[in-house]
N, C-alpha and C. Protein backbone atom coordinates (compact mmCIF):
# COMPACT_ATOMS: atom_id res chain seq x y z
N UNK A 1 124.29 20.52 76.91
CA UNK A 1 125.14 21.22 75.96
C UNK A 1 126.60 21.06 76.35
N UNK A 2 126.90 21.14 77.29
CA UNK A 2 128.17 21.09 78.03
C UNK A 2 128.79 20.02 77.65
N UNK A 3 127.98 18.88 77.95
CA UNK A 3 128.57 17.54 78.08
C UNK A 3 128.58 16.79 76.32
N UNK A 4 127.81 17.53 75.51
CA UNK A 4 128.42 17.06 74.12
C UNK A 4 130.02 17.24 73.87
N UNK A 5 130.18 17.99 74.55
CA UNK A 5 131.54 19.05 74.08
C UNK A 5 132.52 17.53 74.08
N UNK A 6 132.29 16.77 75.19
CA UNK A 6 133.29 15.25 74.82
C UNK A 6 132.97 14.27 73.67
N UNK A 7 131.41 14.45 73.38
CA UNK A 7 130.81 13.66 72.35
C UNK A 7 131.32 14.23 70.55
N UNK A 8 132.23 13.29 69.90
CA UNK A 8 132.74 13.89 68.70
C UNK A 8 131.26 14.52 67.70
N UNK A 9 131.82 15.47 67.27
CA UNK A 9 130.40 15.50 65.99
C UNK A 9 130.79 14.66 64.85
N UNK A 10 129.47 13.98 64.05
CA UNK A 10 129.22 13.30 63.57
C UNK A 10 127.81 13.29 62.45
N UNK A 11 127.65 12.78 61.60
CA UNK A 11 126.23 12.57 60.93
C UNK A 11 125.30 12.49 61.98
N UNK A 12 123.93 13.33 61.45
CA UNK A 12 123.17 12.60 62.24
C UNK A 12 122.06 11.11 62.41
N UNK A 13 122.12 10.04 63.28
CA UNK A 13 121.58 9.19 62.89
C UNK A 13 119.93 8.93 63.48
N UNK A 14 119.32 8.74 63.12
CA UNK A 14 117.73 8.01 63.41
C UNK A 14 117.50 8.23 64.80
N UNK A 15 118.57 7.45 65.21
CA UNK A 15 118.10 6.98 67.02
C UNK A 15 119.07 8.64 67.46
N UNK A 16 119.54 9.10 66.89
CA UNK A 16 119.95 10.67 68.02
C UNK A 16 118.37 11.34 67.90
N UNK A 17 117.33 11.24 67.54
CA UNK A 17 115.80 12.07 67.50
C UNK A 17 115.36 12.03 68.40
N UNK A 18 115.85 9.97 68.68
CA UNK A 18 114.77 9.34 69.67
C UNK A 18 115.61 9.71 71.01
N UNK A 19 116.51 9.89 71.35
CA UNK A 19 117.65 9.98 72.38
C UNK A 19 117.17 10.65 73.76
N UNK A 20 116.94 10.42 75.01
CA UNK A 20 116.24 11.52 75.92
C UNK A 20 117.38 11.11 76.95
N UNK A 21 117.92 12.51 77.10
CA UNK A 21 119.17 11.98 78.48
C UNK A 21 118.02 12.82 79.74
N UNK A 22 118.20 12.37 80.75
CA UNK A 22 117.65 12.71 82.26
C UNK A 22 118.87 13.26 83.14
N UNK A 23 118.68 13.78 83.73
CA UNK A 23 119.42 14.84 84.86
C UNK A 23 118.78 14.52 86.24
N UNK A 24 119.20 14.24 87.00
CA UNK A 24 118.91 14.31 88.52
C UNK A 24 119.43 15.35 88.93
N UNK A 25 118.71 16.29 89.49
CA UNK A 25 119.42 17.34 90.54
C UNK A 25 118.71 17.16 92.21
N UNK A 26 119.18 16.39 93.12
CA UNK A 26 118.82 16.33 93.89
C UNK A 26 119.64 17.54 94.91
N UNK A 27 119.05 17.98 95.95
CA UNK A 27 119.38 19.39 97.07
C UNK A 27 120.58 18.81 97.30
N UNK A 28 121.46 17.69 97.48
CA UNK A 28 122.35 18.34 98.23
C UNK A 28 123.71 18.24 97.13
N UNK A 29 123.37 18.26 95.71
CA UNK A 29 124.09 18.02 94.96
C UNK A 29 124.47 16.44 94.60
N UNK A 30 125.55 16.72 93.62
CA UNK A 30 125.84 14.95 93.23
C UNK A 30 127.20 15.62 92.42
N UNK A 31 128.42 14.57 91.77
CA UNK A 31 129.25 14.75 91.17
C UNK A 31 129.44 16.09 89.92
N UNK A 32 127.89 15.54 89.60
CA UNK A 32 127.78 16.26 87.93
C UNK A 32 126.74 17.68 88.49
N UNK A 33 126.25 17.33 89.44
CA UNK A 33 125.14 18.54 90.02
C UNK A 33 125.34 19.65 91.07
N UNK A 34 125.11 20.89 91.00
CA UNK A 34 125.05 21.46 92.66
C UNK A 34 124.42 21.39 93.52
N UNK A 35 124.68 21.73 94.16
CA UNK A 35 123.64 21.54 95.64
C UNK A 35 122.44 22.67 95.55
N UNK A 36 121.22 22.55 95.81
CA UNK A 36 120.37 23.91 95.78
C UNK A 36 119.09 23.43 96.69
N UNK A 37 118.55 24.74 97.06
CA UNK A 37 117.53 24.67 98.16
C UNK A 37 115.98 24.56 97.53
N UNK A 38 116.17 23.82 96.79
CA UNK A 38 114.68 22.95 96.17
C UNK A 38 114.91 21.62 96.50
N UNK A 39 113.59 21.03 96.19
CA UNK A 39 113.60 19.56 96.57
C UNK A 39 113.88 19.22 94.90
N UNK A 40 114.31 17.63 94.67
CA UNK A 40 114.92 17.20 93.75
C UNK A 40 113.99 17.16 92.65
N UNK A 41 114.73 17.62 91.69
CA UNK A 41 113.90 17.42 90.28
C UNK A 41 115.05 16.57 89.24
N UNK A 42 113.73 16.61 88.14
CA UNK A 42 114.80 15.86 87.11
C UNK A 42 114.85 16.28 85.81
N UNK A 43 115.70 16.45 85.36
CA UNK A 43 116.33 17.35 83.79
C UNK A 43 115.91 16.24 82.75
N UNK A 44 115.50 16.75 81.53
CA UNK A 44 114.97 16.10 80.31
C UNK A 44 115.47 16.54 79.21
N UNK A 45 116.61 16.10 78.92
CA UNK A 45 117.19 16.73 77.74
C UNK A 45 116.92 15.95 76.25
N UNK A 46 115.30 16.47 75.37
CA UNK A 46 115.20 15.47 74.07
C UNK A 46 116.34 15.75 73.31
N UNK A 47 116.94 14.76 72.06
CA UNK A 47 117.29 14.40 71.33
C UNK A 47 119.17 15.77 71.45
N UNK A 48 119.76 15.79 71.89
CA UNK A 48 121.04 16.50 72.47
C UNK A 48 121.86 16.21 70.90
N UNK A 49 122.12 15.43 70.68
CA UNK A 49 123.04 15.50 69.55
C UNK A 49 122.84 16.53 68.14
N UNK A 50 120.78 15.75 68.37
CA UNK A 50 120.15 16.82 67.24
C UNK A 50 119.67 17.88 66.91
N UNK A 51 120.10 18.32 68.64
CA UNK A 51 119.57 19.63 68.67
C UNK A 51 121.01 20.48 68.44
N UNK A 52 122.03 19.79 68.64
CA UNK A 52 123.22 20.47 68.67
C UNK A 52 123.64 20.59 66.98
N UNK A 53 123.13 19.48 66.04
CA UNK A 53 123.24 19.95 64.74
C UNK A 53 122.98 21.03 64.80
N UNK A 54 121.41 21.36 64.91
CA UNK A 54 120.69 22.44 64.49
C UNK A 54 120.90 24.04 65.25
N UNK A 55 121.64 23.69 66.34
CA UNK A 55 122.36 24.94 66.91
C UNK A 55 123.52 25.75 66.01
N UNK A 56 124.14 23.89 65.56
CA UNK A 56 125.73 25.03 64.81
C UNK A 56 124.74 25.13 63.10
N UNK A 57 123.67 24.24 62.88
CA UNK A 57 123.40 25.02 61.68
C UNK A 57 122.90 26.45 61.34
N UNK A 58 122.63 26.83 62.56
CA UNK A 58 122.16 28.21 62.55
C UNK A 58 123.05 29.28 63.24
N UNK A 59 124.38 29.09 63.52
CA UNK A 59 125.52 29.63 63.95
C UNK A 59 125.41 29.71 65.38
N UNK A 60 124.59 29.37 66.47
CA UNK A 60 124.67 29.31 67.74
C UNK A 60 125.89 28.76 68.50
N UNK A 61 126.94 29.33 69.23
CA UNK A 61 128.12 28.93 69.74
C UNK A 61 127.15 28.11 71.04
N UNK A 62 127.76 26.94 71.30
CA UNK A 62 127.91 26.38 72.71
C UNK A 62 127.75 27.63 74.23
N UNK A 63 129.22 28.11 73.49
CA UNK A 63 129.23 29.03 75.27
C UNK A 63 128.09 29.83 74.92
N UNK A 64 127.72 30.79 73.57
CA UNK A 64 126.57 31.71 73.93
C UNK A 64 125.54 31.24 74.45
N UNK A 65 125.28 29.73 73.84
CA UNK A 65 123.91 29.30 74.39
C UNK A 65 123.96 28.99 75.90
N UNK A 66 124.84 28.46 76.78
CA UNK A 66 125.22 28.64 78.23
C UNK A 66 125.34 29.50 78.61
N UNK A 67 125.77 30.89 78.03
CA UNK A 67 125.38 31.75 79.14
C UNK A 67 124.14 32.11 79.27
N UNK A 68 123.25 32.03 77.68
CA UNK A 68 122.10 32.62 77.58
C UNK A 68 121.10 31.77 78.66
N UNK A 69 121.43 31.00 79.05
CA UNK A 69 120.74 29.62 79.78
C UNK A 69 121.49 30.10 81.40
N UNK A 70 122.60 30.71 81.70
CA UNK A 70 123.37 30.14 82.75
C UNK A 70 123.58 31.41 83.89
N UNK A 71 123.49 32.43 82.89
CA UNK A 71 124.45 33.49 83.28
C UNK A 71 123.08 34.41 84.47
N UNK A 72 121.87 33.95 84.15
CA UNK A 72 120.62 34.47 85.06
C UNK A 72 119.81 33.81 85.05
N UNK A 73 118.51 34.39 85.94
CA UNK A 73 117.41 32.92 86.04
C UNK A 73 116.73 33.21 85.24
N UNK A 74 115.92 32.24 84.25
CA UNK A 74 115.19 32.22 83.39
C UNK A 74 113.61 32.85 84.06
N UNK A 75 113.00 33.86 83.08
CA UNK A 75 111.84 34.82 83.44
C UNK A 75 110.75 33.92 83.21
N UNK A 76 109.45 33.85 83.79
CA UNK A 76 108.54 32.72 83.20
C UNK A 76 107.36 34.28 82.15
N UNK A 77 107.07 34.01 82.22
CA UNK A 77 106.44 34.65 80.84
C UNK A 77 104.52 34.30 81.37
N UNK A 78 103.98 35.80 81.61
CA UNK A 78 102.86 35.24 82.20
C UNK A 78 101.54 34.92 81.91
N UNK A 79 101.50 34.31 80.44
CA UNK A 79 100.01 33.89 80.01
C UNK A 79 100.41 32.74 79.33
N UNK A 80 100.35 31.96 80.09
CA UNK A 80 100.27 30.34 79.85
C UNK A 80 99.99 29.79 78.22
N UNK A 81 100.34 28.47 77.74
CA UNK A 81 100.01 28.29 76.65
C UNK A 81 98.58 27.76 76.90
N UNK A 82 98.18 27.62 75.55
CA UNK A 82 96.47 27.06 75.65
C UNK A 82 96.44 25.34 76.33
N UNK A 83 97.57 24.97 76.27
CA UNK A 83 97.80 23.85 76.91
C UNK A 83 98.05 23.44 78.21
N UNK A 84 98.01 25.05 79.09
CA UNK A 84 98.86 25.04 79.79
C UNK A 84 100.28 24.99 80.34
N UNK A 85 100.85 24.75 78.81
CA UNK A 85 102.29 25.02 79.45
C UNK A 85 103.00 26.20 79.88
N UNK A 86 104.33 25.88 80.76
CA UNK A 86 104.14 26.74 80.88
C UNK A 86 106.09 27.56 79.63
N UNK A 87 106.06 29.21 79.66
CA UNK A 87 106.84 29.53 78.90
C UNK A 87 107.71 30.27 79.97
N UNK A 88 109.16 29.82 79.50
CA UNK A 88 110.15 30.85 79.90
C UNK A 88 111.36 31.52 79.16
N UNK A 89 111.32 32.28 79.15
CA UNK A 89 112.29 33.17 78.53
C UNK A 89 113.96 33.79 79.05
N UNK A 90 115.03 33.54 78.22
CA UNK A 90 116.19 33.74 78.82
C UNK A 90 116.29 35.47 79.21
N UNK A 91 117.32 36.10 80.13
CA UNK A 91 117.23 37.17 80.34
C UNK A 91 117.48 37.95 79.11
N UNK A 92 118.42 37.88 78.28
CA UNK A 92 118.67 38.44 76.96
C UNK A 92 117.69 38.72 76.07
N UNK A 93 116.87 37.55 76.09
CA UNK A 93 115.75 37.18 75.27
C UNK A 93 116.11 36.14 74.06
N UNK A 94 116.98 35.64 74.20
CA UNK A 94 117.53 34.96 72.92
C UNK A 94 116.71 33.80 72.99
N UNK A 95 116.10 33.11 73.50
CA UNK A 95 115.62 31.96 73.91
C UNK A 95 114.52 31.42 74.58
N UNK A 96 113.46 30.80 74.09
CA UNK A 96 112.15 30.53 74.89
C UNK A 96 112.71 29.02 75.16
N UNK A 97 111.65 28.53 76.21
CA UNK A 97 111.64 27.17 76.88
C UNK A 97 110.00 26.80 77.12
N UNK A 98 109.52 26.05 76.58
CA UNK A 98 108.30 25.32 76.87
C UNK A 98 108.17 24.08 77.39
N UNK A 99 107.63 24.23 78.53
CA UNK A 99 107.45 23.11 79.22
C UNK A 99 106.22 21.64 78.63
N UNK A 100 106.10 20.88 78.59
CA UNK A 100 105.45 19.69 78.10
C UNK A 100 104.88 18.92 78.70
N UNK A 101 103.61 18.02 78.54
CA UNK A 101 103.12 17.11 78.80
C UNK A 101 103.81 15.87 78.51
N UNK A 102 104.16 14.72 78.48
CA UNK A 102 104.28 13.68 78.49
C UNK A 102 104.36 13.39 76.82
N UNK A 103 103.28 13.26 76.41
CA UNK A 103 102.48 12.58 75.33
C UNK A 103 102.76 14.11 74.30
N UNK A 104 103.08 15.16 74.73
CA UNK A 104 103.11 16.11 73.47
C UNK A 104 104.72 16.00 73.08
N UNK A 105 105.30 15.93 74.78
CA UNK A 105 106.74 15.52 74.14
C UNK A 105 106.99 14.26 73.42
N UNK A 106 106.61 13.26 73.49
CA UNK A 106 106.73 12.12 72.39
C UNK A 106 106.30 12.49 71.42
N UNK A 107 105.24 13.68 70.97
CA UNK A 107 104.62 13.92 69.89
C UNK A 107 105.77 14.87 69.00
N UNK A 108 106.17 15.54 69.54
CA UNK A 108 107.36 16.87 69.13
C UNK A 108 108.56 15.90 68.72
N UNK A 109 109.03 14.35 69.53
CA UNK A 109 110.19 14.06 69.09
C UNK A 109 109.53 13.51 67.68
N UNK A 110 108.60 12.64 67.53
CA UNK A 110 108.41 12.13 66.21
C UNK A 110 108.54 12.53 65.19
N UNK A 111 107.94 14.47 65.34
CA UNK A 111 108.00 15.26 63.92
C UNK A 111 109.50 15.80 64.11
N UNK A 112 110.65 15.77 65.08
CA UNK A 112 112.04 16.36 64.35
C UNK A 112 112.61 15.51 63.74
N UNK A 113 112.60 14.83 62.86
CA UNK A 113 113.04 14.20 62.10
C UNK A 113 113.20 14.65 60.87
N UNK A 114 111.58 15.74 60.58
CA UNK A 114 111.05 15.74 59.38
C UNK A 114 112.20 17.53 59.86
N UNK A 115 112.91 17.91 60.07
CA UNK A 115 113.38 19.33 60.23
C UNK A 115 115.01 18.86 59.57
């Protein structure tokens, strides 16, 4: 979300659906990352441009959605989906997060198109 803020808005096109940016957060930090006492994971951000349409189409500001994301740690929510995924919820409550398989996330980017 942050890092659109340099990206101009624009129409949206075909390939922003297909779009998957990755995040490295490795422990001891990096330029764009902090340092933290987990071992390294990696950020999956689907389709960023098109999700950011659909943020300002529904009046969601940038900063609210960062703090709602930033400002505490996200709660996990404790009865799993039937899939096993798993759910987390922002402290406010403004916001769920579902975690994904592989193959369901390729499945979820195919149908935002049709939104």
């Amino acid at each position: 979300v942050g890092g659109l803020a340099s990206k101009p808005e624009r129409d949206l096109l075909m390939q922003d659906f297909m779009t998957v940016e990755t995040t490295t957060f490795a422990a001891d930090g990096t330029n764009l990352t902090p340092a933290h006492h987990y071992s390294e994971f990696v950020f999956k951000t689907y389709a960023p441009i098109a999700f950011r349409y659909f943020r300002d189409l529904f009046g969601i500001q940038p900063d609210d959605f960062l703090i709602s994301f930033c400002s505490a740690p996200l709660r996990e929510l404790s009865n799993p989906g039937a899939s096993g995924s798993i759910f987390y919820l922002t402290e406010d409550d403004e916001f769920i997060i579902k975690t994904v398989q592989h193959k369901e996330g390729e499945f979820l980017q195919k149908l935002l198109p049709g939104y």
